[in-house]
Every structure is written in C-alpha cells, then in structure tokens.
C-alpha atoms as a PDB file:
ATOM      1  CA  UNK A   1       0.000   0.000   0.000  1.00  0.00           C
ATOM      2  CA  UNK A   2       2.870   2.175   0.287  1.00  0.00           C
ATOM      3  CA  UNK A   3       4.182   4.182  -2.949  1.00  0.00           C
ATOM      4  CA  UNK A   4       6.970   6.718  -3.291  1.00  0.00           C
ATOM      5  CA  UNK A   5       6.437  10.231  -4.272  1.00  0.00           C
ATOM      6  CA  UNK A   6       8.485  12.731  -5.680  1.00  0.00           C
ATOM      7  CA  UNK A   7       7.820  15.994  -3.812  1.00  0.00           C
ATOM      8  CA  UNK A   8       9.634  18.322  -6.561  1.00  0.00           C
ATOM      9  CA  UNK A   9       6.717  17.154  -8.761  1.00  0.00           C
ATOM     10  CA  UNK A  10       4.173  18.034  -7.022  1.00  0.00           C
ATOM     11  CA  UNK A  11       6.117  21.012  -5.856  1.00  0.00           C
ATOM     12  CA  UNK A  12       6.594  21.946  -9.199  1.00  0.00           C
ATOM     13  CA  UNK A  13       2.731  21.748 -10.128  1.00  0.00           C
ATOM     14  CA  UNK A  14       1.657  24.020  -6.753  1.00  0.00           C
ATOM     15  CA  UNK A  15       4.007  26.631  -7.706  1.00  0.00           C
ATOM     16  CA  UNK A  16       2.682  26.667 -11.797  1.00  0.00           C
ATOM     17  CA  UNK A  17      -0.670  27.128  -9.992  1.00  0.00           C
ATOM     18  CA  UNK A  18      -0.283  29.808  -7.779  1.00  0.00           C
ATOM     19  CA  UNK A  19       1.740  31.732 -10.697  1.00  0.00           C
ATOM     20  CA  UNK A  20      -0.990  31.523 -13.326  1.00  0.00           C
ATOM     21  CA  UNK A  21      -3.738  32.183 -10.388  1.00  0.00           C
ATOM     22  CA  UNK A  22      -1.657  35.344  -9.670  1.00  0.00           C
ATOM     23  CA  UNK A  23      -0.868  36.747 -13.206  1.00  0.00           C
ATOM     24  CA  UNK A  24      -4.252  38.680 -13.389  1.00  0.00           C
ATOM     25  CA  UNK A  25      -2.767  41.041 -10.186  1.00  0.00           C
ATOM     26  CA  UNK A  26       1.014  40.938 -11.368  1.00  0.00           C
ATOM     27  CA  UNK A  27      -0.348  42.416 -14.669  1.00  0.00           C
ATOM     28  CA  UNK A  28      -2.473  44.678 -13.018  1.00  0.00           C
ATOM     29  CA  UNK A  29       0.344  46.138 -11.446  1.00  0.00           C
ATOM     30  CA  UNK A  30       2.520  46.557 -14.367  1.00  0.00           C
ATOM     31  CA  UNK A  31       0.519  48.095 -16.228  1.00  0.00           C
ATOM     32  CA  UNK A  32      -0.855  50.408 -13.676  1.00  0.00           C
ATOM     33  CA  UNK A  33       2.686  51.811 -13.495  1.00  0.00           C
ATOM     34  CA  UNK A  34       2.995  51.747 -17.128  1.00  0.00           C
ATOM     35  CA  UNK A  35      -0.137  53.990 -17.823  1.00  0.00           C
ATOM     36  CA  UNK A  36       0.647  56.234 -14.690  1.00  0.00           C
ATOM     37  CA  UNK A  37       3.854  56.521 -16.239  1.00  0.00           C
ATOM     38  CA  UNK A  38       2.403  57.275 -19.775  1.00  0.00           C
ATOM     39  CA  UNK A  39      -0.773  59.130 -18.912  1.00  0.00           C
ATOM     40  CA  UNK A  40       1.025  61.993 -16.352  1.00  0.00           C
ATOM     41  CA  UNK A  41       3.526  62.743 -18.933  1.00  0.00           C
ATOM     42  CA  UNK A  42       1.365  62.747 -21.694  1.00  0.00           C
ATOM     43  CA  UNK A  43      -0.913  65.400 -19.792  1.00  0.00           C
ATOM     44  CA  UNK A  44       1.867  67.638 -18.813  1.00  0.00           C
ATOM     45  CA  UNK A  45       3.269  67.755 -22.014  1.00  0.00           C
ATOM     46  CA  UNK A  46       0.353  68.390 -23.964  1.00  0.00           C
ATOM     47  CA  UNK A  47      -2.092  69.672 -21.662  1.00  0.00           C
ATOM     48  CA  UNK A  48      -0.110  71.405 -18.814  1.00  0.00           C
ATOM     49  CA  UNK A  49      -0.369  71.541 -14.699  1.00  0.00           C
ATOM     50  CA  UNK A  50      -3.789  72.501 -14.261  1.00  0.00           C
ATOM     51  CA  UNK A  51      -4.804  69.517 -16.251  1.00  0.00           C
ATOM     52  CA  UNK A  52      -2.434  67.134 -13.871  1.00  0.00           C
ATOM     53  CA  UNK A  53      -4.480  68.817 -11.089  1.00  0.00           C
ATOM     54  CA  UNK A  54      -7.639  67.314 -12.323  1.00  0.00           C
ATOM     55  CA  UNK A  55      -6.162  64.405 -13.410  1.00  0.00           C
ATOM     56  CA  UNK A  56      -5.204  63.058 -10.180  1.00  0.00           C
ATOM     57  CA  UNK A  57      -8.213  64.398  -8.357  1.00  0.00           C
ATOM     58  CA  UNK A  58     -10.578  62.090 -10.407  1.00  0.00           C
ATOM     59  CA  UNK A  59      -7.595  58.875  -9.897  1.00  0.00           C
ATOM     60  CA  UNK A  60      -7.587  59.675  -6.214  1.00  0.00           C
ATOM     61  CA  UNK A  61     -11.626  59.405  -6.757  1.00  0.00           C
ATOM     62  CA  UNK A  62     -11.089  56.045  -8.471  1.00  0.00           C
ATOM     63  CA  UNK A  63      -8.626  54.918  -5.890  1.00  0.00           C
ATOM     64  CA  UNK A  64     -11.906  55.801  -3.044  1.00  0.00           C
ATOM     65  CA  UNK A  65     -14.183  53.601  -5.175  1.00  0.00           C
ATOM     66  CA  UNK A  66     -11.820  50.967  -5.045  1.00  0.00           C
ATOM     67  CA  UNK A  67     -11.429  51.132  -1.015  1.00  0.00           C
ATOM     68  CA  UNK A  68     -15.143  51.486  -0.225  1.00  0.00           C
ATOM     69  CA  UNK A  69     -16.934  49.426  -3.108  1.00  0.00           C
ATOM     70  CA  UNK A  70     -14.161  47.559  -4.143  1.00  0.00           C
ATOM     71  CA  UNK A  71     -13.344  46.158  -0.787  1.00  0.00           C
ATOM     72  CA  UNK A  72     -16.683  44.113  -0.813  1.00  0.00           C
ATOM     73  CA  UNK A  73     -16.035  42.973  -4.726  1.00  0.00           C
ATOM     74  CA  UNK A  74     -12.758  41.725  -3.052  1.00  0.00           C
ATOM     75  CA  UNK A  75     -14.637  39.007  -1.279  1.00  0.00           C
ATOM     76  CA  UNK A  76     -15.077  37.233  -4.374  1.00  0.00           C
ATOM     77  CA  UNK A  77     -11.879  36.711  -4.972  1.00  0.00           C
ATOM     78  CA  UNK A  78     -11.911  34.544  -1.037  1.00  0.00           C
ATOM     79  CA  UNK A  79     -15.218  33.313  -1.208  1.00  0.00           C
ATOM     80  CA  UNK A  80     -15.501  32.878  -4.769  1.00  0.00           C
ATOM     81  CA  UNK A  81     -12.737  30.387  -5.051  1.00  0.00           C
ATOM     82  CA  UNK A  82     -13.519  28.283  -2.217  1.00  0.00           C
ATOM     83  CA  UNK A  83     -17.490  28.025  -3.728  1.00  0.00           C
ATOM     84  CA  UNK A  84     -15.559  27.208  -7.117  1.00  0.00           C
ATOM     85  CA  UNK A  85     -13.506  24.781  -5.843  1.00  0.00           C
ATOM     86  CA  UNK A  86     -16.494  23.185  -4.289  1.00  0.00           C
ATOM     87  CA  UNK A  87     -18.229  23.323  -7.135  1.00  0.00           C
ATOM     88  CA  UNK A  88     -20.989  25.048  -5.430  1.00  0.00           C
ATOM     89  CA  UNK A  89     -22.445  27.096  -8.552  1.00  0.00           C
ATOM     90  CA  UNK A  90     -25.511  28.211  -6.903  1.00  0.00           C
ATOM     91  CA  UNK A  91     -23.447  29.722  -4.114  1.00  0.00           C
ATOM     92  CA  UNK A  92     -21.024  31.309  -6.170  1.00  0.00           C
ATOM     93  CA  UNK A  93     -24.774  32.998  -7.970  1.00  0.00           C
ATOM     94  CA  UNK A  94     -25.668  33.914  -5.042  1.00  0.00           C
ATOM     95  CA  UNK A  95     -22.023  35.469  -3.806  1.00  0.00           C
ATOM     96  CA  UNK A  96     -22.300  37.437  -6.726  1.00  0.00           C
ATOM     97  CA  UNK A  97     -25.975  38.919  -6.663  1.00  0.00           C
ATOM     98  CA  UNK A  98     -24.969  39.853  -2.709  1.00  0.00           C
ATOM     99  CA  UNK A  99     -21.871  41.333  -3.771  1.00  0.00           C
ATOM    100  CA  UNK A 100     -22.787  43.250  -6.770  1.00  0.00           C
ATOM    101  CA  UNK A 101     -26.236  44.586  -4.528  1.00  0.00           C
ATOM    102  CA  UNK A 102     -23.593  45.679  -1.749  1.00  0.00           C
ATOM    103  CA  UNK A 103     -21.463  46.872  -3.588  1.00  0.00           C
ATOM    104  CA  UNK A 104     -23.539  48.909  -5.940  1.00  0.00           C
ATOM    105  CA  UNK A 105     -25.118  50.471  -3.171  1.00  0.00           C
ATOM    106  CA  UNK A 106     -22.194  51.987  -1.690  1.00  0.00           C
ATOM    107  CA  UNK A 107     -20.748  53.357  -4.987  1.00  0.00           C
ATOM    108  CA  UNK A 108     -24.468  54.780  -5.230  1.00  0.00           C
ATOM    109  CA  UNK A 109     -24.178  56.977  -2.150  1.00  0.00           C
ATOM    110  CA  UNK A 110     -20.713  57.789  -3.058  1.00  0.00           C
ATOM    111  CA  UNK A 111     -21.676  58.905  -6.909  1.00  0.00           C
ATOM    112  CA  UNK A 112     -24.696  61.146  -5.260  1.00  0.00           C
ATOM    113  CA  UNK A 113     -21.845  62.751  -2.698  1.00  0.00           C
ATOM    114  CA  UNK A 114     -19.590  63.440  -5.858  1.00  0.00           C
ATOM    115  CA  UNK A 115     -22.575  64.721  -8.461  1.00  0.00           C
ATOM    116  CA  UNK A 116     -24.379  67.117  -6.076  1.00  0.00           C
ATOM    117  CA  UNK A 117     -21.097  68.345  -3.926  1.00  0.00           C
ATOM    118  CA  UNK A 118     -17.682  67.908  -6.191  1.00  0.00           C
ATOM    119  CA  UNK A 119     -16.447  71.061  -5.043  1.00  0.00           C
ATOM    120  CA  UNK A 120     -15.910  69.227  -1.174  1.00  0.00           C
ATOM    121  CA  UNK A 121     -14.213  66.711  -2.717  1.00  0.00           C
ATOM    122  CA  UNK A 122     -12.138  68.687  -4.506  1.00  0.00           C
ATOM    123  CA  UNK A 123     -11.792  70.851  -1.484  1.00  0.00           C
ATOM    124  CA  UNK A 124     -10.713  67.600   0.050  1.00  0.00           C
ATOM    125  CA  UNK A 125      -7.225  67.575  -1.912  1.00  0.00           C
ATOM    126  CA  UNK A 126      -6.633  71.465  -1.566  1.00  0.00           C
ATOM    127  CA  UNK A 127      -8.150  72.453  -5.435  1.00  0.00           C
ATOM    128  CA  UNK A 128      -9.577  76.076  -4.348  1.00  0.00           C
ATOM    129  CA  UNK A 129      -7.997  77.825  -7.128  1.00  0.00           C
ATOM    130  CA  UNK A 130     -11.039  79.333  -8.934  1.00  0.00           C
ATOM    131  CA  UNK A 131      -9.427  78.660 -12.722  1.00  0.00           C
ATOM    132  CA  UNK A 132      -8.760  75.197 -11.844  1.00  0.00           C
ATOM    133  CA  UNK A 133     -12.075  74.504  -9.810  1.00  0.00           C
ATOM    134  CA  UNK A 134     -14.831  75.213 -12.133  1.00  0.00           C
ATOM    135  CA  UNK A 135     -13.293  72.870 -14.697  1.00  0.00           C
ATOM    136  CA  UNK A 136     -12.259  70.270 -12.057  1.00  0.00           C
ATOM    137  CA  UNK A 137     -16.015  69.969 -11.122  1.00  0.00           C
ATOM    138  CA  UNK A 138     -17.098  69.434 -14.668  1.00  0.00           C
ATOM    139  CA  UNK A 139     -14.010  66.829 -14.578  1.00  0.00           C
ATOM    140  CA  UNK A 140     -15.266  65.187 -11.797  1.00  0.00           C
ATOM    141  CA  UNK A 141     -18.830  64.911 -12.633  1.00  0.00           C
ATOM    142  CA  UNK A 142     -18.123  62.916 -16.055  1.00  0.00           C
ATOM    143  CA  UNK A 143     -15.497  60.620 -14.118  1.00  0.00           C
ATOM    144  CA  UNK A 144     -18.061  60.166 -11.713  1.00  0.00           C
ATOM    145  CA  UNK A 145     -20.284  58.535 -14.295  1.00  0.00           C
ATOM    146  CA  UNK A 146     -17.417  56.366 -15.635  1.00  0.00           C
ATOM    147  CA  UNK A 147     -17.885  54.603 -12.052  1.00  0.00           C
ATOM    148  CA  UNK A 148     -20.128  52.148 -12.445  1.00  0.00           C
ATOM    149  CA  UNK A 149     -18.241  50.594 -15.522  1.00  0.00           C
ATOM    150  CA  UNK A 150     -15.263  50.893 -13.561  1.00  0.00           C
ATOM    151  CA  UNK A 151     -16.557  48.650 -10.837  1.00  0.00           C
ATOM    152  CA  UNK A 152     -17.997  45.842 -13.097  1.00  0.00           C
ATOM    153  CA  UNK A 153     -14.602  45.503 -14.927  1.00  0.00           C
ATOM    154  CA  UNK A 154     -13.065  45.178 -10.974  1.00  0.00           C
ATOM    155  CA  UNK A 155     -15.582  42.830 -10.736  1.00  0.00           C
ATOM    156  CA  UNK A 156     -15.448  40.488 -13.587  1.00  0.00           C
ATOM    157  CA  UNK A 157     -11.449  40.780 -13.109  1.00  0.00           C
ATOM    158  CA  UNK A 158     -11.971  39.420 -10.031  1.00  0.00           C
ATOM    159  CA  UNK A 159     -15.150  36.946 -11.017  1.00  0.00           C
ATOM    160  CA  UNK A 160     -12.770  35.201 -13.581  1.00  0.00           C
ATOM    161  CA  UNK A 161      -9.863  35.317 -11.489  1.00  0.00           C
ATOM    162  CA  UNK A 162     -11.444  33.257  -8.711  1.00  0.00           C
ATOM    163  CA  UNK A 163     -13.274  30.781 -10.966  1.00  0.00           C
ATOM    164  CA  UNK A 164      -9.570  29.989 -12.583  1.00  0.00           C
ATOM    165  CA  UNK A 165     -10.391  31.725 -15.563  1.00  0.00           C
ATOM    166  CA  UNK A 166      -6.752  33.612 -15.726  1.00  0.00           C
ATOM    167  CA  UNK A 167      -6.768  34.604 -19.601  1.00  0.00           C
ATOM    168  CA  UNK A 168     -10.248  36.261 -19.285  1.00  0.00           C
ATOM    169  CA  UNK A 169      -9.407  37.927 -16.035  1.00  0.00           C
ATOM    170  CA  UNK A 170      -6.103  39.479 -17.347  1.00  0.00           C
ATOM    171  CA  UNK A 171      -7.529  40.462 -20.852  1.00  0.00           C
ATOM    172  CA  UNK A 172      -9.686  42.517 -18.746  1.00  0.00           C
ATOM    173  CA  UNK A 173      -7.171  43.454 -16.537  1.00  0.00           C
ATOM    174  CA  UNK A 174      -4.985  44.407 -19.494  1.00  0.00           C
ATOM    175  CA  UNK A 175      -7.812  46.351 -21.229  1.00  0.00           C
ATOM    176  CA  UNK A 176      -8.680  48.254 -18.687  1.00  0.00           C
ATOM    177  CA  UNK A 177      -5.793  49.690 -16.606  1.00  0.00           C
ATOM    178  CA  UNK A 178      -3.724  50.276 -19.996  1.00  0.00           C
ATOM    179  CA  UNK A 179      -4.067  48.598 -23.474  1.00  0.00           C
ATOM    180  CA  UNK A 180      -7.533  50.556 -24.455  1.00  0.00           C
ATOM    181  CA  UNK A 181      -6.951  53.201 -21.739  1.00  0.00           C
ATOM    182  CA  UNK A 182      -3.739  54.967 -22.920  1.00  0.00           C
ATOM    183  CA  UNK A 183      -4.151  55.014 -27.057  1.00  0.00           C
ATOM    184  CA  UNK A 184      -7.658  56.433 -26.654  1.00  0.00           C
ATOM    185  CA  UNK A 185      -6.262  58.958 -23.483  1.00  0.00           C
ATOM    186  CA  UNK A 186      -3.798  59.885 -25.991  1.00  0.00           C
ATOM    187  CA  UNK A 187      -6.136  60.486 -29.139  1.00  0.00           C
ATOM    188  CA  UNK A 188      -8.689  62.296 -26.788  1.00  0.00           C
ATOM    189  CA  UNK A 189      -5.909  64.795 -25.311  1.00  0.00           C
ATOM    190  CA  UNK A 190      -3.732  65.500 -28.586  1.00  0.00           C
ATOM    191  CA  UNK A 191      -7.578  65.690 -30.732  1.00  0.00           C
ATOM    192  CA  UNK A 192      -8.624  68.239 -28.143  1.00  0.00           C
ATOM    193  CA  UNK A 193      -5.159  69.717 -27.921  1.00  0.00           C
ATOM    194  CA  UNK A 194      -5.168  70.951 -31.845  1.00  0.00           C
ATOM    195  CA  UNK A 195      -8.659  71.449 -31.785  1.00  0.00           C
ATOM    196  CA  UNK A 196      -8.557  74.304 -29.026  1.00  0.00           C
ATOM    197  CA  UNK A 197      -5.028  75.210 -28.894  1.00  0.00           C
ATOM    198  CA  UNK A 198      -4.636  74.473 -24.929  1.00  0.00           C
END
C-alpha cells in the first residue's frame, strides 16, 4: 500500500498554480505603473499643470471607489474560489448577486456625494484655485459617471480570477488599466489639444 512520491513534482505543479492564479494582479500592477507613467507625462506635455491637477483628483476618486466598493467585490476573490472549488455554482450565484447589490449600493451613495457636492471633494485635496475649480467639477462629474463601468470591470477581473479563468481575467485586466486606456487617453488629449489650442 505504500508508494513513493516525488515531492519536486508536485512542488513543481503548486508553484505553476499559484503563478498563473496570480498573473491577473502581477499584470495589473505593471501596467498600472505603465499607464501612470504614460498618462502623467502625456498630460503635462500636452495639456499642462492645471490639467495634472484634475487628473489626479478624479484617480484619487477612483482609488476611493476601489477602497469602499471595491473592498466588498474583493470578497469574491476569497469566497468565490472556495465556492468554485467546491463546485458550489448556486453559491457562487448567489455570492455574486450579494456582492454586486452591496457593492452597488455603496458606490451609489458615493456617486450622489460626488454629483451634487464635487467642489468638497475637490476641497478635500486642496483644489480652491477658482481657474482650476470650475473645470475640475465638470471633470469630476463625467469621471463620476465612468464609475459604475469601472466597478464591473473590478468585478469580472476578479469573477474570472477566482473561478480559474486567468486569460479572461487578465484580458480585462490588461484592457482596462492600460491597453484601451492609454491610445484612446492619448487620441482624446492631442484631438482636443489641436482642436482648441490648450
């Protein structure tokens, strides 16, 4: 009844496991840097300080979405697996409708805070310059509506990450925190850059 194993093998297979189950995140985090990296010198070059100003008011606004809302999406990512590797489908269903609900809700308050007062928020990270805060608020109001998007791509990143769906999750990943995000960022700021000479 007794059989030798070799434990390099099976060594070998946990570590190929955790690596693809963590290339989703790694990703994310390269190419965060890479479009913060891109993105702040493509708006200081073209665009100038005032636009930086706004930029990373509505990225700090992101970043507050992703604490508050995006803490409960994170739960998927615990939950989620252990449901998927239970094969529990109609609790991983049910995860999801309590998470999204949750979730949802709490970027709902936070988009009605934003819409009706941007100027506190803005107030928040010292914008009181009058040139700079009339155009932040419009800023902020349009990057407010982008929210909601926002958190379903955190979500599915995270959905397909948990259910060991790593080429899904990091297409998404890929898509949105660079490989759509920068080209169009770039056409958007050098169109409107020619187009009214700021």
């Amino acid at each position: 009844m007794l059989s030798f194993v070799n434990p390099l093998i099976e060594l070998k297979s946990s570590i190929m496991s955790a690596i693809k189950a963590g290339i989703p995140t790694l990703l994310y985090m390269i190419f965060l840097t890479i479009k913060d990296i891109l993105l702040n010198s493509m708006i200081l070059r073209l665009v100038g300080e005032a636009a930086m100003v706004i930029y990373t008011v509505c990225f700090n606004a992101g970043l507050c979405v992703q604490l508050v809302a995006g803490g409960i999406v994170g739960l998927l990512s615990n939950m989620g697996s252990v449901l998927y590797g239970k094969r529990d489908f109609f609790g991983i269903k049910k995860l999801i409708l309590y998470l999204s609900s949750y979730s949802y809700i709490v970027l709902a308050v936070f988009m009605v805070s934003m819409l009706g007062k941007p100027e506190m928020f803005l107030n928040l990270f010292g914008v009181t310059e009058p040139e700079i805060l009339s155009p932040a608020m419009l800023a902020l109001r349009i990057f407010t509506i982008s929210l909601p998007f926002y958190l379903w791509n955190h979500f599915m990143m995270t959905y397909y990450q948990s259910t060991d769906k790593t080429v899904l999750s990091s297409l998404i990943t890929s898509l949105q925190t660079c490989v759509a995000l920068v080209p169009l960022a770039f056409i958007l700021i050098y169109e409107s850059d020619n187009k009214f000479g700021t």
